[in-house]
Protein backbone atom coordinates (compact mmCIF):
# COMPACT_ATOMS: atom_id res chain seq x y z
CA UNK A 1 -2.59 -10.35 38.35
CA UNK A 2 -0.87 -12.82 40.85
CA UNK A 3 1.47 -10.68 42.63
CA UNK A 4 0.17 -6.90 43.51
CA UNK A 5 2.79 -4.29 43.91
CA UNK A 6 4.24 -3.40 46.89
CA UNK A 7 2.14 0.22 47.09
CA UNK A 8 -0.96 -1.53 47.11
CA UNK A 9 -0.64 -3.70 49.85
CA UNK A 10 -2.14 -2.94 53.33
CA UNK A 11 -0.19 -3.76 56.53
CA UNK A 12 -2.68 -6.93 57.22
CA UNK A 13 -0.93 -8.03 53.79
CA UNK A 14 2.53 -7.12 54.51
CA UNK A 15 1.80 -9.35 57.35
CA UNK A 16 0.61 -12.32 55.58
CA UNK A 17 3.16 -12.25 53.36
CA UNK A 18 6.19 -11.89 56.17
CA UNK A 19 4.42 -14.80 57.62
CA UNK A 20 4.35 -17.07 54.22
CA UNK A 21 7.22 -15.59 52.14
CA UNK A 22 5.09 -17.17 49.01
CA UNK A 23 3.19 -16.09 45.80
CA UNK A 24 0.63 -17.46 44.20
CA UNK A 25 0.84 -19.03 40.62
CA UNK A 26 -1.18 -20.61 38.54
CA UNK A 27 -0.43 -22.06 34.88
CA UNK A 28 -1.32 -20.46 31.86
CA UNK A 29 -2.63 -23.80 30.74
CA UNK A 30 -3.07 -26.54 32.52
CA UNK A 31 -1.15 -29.72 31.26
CA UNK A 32 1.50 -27.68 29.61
CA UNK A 33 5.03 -26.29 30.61
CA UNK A 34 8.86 -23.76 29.54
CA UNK A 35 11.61 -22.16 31.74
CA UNK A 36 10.67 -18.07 31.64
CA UNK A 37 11.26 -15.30 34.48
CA UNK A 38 8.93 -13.03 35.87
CA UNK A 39 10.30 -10.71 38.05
CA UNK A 40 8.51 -8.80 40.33
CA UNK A 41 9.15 -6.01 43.32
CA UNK A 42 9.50 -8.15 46.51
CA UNK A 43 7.35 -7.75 49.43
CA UNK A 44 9.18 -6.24 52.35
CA UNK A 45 8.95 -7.47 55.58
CA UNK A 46 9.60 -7.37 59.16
CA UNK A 47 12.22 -9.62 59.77
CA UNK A 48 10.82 -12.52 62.20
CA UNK A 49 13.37 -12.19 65.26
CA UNK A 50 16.36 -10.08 64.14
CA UNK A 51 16.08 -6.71 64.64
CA UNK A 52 17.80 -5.27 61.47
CA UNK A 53 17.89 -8.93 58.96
CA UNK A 54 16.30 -8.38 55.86
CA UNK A 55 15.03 -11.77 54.01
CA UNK A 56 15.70 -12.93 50.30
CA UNK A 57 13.07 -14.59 48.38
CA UNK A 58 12.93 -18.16 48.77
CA UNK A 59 16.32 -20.04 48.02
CA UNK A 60 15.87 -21.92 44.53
CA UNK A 61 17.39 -25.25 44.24
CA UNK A 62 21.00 -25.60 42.27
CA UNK A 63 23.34 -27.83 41.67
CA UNK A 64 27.06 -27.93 39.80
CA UNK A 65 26.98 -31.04 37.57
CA UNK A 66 29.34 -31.92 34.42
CA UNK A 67 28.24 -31.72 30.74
CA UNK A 68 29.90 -33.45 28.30
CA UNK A 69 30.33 -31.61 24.61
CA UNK A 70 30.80 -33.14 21.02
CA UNK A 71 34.41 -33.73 21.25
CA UNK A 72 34.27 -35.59 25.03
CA UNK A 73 35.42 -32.89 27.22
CA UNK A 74 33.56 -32.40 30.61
CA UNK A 75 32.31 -29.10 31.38
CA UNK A 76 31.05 -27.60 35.01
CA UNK A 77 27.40 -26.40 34.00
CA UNK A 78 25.48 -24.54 37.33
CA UNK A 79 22.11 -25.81 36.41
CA UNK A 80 18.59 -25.06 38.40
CA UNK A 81 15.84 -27.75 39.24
CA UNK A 82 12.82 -26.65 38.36
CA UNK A 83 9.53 -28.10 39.60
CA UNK A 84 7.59 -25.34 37.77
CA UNK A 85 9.22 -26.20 34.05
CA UNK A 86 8.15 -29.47 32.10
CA UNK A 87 10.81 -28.78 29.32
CA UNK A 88 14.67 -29.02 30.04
CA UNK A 89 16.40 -26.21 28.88
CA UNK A 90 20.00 -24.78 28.25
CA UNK A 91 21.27 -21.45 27.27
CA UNK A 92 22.67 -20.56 24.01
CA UNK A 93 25.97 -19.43 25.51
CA UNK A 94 26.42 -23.07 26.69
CA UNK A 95 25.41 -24.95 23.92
CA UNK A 96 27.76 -23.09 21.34
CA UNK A 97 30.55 -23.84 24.18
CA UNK A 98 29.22 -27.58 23.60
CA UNK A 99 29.16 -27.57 19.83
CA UNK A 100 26.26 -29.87 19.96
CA UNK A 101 24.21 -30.76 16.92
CA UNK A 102 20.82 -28.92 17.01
CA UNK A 103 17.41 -30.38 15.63
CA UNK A 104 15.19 -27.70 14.26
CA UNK A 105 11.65 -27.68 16.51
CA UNK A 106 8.56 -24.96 16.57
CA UNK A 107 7.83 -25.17 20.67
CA UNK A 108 5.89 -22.77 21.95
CA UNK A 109 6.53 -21.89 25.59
CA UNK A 110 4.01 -20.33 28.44
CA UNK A 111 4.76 -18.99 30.98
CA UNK A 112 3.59 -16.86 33.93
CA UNK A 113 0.06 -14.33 33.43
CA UNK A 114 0.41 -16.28 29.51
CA UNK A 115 3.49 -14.44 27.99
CA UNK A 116 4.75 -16.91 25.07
CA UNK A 117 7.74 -17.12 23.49
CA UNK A 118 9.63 -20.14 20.99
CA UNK A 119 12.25 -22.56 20.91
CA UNK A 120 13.75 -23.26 17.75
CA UNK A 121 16.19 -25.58 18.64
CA UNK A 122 16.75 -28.47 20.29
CA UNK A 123 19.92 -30.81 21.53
CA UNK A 124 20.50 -33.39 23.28
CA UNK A 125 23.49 -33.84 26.08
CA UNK A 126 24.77 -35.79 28.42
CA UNK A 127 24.82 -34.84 31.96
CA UNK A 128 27.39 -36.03 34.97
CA UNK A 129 27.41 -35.98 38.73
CA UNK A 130 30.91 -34.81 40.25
CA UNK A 131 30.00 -37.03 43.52
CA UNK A 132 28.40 -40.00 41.84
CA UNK A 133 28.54 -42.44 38.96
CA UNK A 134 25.20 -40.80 37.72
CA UNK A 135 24.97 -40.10 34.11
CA UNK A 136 22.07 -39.60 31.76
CA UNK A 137 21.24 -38.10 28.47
CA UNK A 138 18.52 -35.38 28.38
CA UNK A 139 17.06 -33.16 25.75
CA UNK A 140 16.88 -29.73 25.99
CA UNK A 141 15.36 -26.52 23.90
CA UNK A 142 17.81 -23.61 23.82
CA UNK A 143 16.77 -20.64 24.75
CA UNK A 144 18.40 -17.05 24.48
CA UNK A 145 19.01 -17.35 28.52
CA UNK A 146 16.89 -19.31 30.41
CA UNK A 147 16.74 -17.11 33.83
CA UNK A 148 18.19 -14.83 35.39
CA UNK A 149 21.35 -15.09 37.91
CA UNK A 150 20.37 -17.27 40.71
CA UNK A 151 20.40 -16.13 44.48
CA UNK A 152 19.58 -12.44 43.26
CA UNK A 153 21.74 -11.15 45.99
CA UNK A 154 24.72 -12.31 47.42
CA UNK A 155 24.93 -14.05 50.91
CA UNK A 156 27.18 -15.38 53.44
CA UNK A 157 27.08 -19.12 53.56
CA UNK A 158 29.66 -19.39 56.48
CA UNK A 159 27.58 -17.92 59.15
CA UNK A 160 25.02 -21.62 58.53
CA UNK A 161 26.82 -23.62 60.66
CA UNK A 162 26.91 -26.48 57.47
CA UNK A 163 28.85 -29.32 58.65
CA UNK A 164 32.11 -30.15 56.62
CA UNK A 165 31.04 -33.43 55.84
CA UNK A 166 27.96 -32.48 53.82
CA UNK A 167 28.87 -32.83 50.32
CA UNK A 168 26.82 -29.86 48.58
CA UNK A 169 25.39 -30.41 45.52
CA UNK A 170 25.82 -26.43 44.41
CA UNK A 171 29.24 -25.57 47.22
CA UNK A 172 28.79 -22.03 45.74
CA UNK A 173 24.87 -21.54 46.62
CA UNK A 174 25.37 -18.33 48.29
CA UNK A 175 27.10 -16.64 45.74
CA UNK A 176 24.79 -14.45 42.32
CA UNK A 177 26.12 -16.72 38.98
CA UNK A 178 24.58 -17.27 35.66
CA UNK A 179 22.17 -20.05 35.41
CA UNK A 180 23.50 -22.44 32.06
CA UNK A 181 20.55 -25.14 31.91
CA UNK A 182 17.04 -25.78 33.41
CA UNK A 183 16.36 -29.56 34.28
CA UNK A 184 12.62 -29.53 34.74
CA UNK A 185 10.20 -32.13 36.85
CA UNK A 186 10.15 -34.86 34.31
CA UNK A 187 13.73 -36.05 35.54
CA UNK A 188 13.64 -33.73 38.94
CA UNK A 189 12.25 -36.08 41.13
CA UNK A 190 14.06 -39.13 40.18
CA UNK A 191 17.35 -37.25 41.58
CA UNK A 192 16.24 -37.60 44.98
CA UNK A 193 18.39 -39.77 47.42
CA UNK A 194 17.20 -40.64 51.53
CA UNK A 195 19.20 -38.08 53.14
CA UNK A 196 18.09 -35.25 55.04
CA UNK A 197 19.68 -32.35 57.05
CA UNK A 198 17.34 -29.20 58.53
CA UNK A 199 19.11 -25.71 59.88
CA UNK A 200 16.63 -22.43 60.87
CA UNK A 201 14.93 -21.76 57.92
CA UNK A 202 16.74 -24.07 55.36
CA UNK A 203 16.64 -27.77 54.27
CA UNK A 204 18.98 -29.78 52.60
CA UNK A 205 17.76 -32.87 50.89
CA UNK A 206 20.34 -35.24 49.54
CA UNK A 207 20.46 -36.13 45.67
CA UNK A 208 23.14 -37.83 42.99
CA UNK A 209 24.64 -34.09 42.82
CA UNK A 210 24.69 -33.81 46.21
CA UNK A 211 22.76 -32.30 48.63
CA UNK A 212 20.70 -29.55 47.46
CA UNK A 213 19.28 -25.96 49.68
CA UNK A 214 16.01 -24.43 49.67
CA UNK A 215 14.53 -22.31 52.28
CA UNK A 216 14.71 -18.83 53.05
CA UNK A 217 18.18 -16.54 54.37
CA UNK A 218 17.93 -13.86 56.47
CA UNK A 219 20.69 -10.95 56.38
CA UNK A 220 21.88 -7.97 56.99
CA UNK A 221 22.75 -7.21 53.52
CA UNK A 222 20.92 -3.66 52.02
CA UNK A 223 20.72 -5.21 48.73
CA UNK A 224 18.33 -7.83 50.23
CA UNK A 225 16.04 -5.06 49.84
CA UNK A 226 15.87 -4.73 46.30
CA UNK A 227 15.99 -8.89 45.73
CA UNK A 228 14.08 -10.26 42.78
CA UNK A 229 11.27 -12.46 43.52
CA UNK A 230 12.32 -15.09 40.56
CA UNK A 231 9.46 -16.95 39.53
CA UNK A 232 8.84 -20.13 37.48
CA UNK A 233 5.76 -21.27 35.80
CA UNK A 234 7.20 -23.06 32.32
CA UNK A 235 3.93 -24.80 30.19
CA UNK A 236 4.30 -26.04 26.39
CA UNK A 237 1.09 -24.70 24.67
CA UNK A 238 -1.00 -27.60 23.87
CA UNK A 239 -1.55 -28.35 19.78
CA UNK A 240 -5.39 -27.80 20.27
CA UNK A 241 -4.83 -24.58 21.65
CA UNK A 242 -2.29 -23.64 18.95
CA UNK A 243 -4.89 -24.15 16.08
CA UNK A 244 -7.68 -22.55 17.55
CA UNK A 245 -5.30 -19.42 18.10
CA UNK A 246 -4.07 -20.38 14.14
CA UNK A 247 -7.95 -20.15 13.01
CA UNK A 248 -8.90 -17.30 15.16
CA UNK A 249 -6.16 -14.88 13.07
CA UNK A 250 -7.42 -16.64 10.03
CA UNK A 251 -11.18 -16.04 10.59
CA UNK A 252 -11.99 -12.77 7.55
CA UNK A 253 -15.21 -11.71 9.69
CA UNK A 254 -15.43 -8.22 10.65
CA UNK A 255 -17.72 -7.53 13.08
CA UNK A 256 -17.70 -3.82 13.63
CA UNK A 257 -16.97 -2.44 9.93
CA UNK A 258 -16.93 1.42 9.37
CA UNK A 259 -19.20 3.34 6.53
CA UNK A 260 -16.63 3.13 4.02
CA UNK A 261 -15.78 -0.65 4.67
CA UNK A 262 -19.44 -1.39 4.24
CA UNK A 263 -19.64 0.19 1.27
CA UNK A 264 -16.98 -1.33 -0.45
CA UNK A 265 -17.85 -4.82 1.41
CA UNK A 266 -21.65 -4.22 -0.89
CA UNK A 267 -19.66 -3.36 -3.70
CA UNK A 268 -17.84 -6.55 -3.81
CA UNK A 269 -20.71 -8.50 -3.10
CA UNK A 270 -22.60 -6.80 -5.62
CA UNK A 271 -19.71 -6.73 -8.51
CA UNK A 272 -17.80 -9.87 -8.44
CA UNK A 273 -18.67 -12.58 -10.82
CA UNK A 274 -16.35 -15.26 -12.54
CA UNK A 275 -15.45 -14.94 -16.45
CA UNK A 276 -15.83 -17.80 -19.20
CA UNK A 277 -12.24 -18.98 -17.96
CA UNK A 278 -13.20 -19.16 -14.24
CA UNK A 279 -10.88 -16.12 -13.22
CA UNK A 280 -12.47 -13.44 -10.40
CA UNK A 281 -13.66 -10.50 -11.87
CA UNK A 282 -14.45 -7.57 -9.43
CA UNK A 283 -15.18 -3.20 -10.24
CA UNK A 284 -13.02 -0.82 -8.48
CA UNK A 285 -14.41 -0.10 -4.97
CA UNK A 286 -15.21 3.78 -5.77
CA UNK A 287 -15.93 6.20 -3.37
CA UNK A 288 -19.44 7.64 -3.64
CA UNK A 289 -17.95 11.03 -4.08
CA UNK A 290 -15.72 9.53 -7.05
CA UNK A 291 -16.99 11.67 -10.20
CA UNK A 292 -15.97 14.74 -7.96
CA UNK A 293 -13.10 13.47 -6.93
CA UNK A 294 -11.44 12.61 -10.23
CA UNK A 295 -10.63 15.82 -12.42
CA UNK A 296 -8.94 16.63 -15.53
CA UNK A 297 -5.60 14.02 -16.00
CA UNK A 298 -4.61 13.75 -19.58
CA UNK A 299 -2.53 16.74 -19.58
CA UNK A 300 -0.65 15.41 -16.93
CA UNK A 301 -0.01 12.06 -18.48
CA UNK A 302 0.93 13.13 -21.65
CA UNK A 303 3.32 15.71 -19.98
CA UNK A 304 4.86 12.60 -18.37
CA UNK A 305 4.60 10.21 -21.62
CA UNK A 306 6.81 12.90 -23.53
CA UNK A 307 9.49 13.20 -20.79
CA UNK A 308 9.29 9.25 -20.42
CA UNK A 309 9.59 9.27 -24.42
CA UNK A 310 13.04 11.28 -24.27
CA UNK A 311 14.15 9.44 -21.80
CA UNK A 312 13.63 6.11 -23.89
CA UNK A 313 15.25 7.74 -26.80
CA UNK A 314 18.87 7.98 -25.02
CA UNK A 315 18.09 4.49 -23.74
CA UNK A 316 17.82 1.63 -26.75
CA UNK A 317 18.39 -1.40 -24.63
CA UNK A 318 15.38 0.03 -22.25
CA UNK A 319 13.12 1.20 -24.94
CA UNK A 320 13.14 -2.12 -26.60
CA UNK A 321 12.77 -3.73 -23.08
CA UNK A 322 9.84 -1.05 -22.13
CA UNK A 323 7.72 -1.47 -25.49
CA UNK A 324 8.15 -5.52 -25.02
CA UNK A 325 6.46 -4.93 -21.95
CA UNK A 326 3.58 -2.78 -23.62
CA UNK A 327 2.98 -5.24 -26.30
CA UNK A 328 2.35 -8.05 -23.78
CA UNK A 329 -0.15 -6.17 -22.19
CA UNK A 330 -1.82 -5.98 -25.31
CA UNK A 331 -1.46 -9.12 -26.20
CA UNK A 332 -3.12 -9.86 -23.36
CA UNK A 333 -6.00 -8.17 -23.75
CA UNK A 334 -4.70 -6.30 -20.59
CA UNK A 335 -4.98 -3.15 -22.21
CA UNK A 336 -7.24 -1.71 -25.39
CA UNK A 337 -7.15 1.50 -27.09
CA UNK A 338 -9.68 4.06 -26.12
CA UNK A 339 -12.60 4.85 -27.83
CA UNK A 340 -12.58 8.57 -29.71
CA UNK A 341 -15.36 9.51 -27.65
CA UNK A 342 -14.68 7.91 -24.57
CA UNK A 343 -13.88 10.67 -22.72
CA UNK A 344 -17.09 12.33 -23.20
CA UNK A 345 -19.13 9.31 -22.67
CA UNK A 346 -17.54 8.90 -18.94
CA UNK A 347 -15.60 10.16 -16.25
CA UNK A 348 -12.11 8.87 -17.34
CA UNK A 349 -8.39 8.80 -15.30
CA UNK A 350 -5.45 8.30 -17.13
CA UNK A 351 -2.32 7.06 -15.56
CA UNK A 352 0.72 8.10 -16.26
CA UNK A 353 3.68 5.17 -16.22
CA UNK A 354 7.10 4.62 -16.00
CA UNK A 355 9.44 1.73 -16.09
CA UNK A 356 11.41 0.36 -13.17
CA UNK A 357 14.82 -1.80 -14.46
CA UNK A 358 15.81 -5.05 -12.45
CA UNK A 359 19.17 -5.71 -14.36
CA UNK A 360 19.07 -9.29 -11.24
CA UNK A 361 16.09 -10.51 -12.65
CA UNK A 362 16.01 -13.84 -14.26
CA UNK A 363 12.76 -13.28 -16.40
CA UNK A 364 11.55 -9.67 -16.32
CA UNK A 365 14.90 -6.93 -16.44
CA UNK A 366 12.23 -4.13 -16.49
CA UNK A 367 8.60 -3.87 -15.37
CA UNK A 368 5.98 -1.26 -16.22
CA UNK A 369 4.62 0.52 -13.16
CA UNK A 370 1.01 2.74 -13.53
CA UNK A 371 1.13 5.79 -11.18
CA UNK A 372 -2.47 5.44 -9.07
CA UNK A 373 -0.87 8.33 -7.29
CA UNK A 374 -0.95 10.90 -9.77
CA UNK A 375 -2.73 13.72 -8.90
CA UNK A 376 -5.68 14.96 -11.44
CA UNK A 377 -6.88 18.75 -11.58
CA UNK A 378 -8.93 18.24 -8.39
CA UNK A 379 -5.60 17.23 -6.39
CA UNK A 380 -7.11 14.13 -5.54
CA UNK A 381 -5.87 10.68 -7.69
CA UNK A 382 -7.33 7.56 -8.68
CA UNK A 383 -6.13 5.67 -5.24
CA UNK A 384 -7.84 8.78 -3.29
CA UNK A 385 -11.00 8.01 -4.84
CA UNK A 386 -11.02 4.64 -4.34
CA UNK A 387 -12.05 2.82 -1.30
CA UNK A 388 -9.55 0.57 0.79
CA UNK A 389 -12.31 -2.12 2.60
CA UNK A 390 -11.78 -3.55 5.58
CA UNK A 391 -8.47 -4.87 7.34
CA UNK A 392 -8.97 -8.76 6.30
């Protein structure tokens, strides 16, 4: 856990945190990166020298740049730079709006305390500066939305004391809007210009979008109080890690199995052999308790074979279709008749059967199902006295 709850801090804590307004991260694997939210209940605190200010979290960095779709038109796109993200990303919304050709990807995406999710998609576009001649072409994953609204809260940027000739990068900084791309630290960094500009609590470094804020705000806004702490940790899990993940669902060991699963593990191990034509033969997994289990079932079937046998009589087309199936079974060898005495010689189940038509089938239009379901004399059925095995 990297950010406790506000109930079980202690004042020294509160403290701390007042002094730093900061919360540890850490990456769900190092070397890897993706653009996800956690959001958290903020620590309150004392404000530092105000009597009644209540602090946001810390003011992310965004600018207003142009994007250019498929057909040449510019669009304003309010896009976040992201230290904490290795992948670019934009939101679906925006990249329908762009009509930009996607390229199918698989990229899995970490983020904060290891919750994963995927892009599927991925474009590229071309990005524009309103106060510069910079222009580049990035790629970017789509994503469902990328964060959430960016400042949580709403603030007053008037009351900064910003001098009108500082050409900012995001004019609208103050104000909650939907964040339409990510631009992560590959590119970040290579944004920066030489400028600088400091007011209490906030910094403005200059870039080719303009000069960009960060820092904290202090106001007298109630809604400060219920701010989300946004956070950004973005990693792309590694292929290693992927395949020992891939190999750990695959892996058929069963460490803790229960009676039953043993038993029908020993029964497999015991029973299965190959045949002259190298396909698996294996008994029925039976239930120690089986010969009690299974009770008296021919009445039953052949109560079902007779109303089965009307039915087919009203039904040519089927009937013909039913006893085609039969006689491939037998053909098969998938089915013999019965010894006359083998129902004294051993405990016997007979199933009854019934057909199930597929009239949008290109082979098979009707398929012979056998009822394991059936209920003999005991009330138990030939699936009831079997045994399942373990989950593999």
């Amino acid at each position: 856990m990297i950010h406790p709850g506000p109930y079980e801090l202690n004042s020294t804590i509160h403290e701390e945190n007042a002094a730093t307004g900061s919360s540890a991260s850490r990456p769900a694997n190092p070397g890897a990166s993706s653009a996800l939210t956690v959001s958290v209940a903020p620590v309150l605190k004392s404000p530092p020298s105000k009597a009644g200010l209540h602090p946001t979290s810390v003011l992310l960095t965004t600018v207003v740049l142009i994007v250019v779709d498929v057909y040449g038109q510019e669009h304003a796109a309010h896009v976040l730079l992201d230290t904490g993200s290795q992948p670019n990303a934009i939101s679906e919304r925006l990249c329908q709006q762009l009509h930009l050709s996607r390229r199918s990807v698989n990229v899995p995406i970490a983020g904060v305390d290891g919750t994963v999710t995927k892009a599927k998609h991925e474009v590229s576009a071309e990005i524009l500066s309103r106060v510069s001649d910079f222009r580049e072409v990035y790629d970017f994953l789509v994503l469902r939305k990328v964060t959430c609204d960016t400042p949580s809260v709403p603030f007053s940027t008037s009351e900064l004391e910003i001098p009108e000739n500082l050409v900012l990068a995001d004019p609208g900084f103050g104000t909650p809007r939907r964040v339409d791309m990510i631009i992560g630290a590959a590119h970040l960094y290579s944004f920066l210009r030489n400028g600088q500009f400091r007011l209490p609590n906030l910094l403005f470094i200059e870039t080719v979008f303009g000069y960009i804020a960060s820092g904290k705000i202090f106001s007298t806004n109630e809604h400060f109080q219920r701010s989300i702490t946004t956070c950004h940790v973005a990693t792309i899990v590694p292929i290693d890690e992927l395949l020992q993940r891939f190999w750990r669902i695959e892996d058929v060991s069963a460490s803790h199995y229960s009676v039953n699963e043993q038993i029908c593990e020993n029964s497999y191990h015991e029973t299965v052999s190959r045949d002259s034509s190298g396909r698996y033969v294996v008994r029925m997994p039976k239930r120690p308790e089986f010969e009690q289990m299974i009770g008296e079932s021919r009445s039953n079937a052949m109560r079902r074979l007779n109303l089965l046998d009307k039915r087919l009589q009203k039904d040519k087309e089927l009937m013909i279709q039913y006893h085609t199936f039969m006689n491939e079974y037998i053909s098969l060898g998938h089915m013999i008749p019965a010894p006359d005495d083998y129902e004294a010689s051993t405990i016997s189940c007979y199933l009854p059967h019934h057909p199930v038509p597929k009239q949008s089938s290109s082979t098979t239009k009707v398929r012979v199902v056998f009822d394991g379901s059936a209920e003999t004399s005991t009330g138990h059925s030939l699936n009831n006295a079997l045994l399942v095995g373990p989950v593999v």
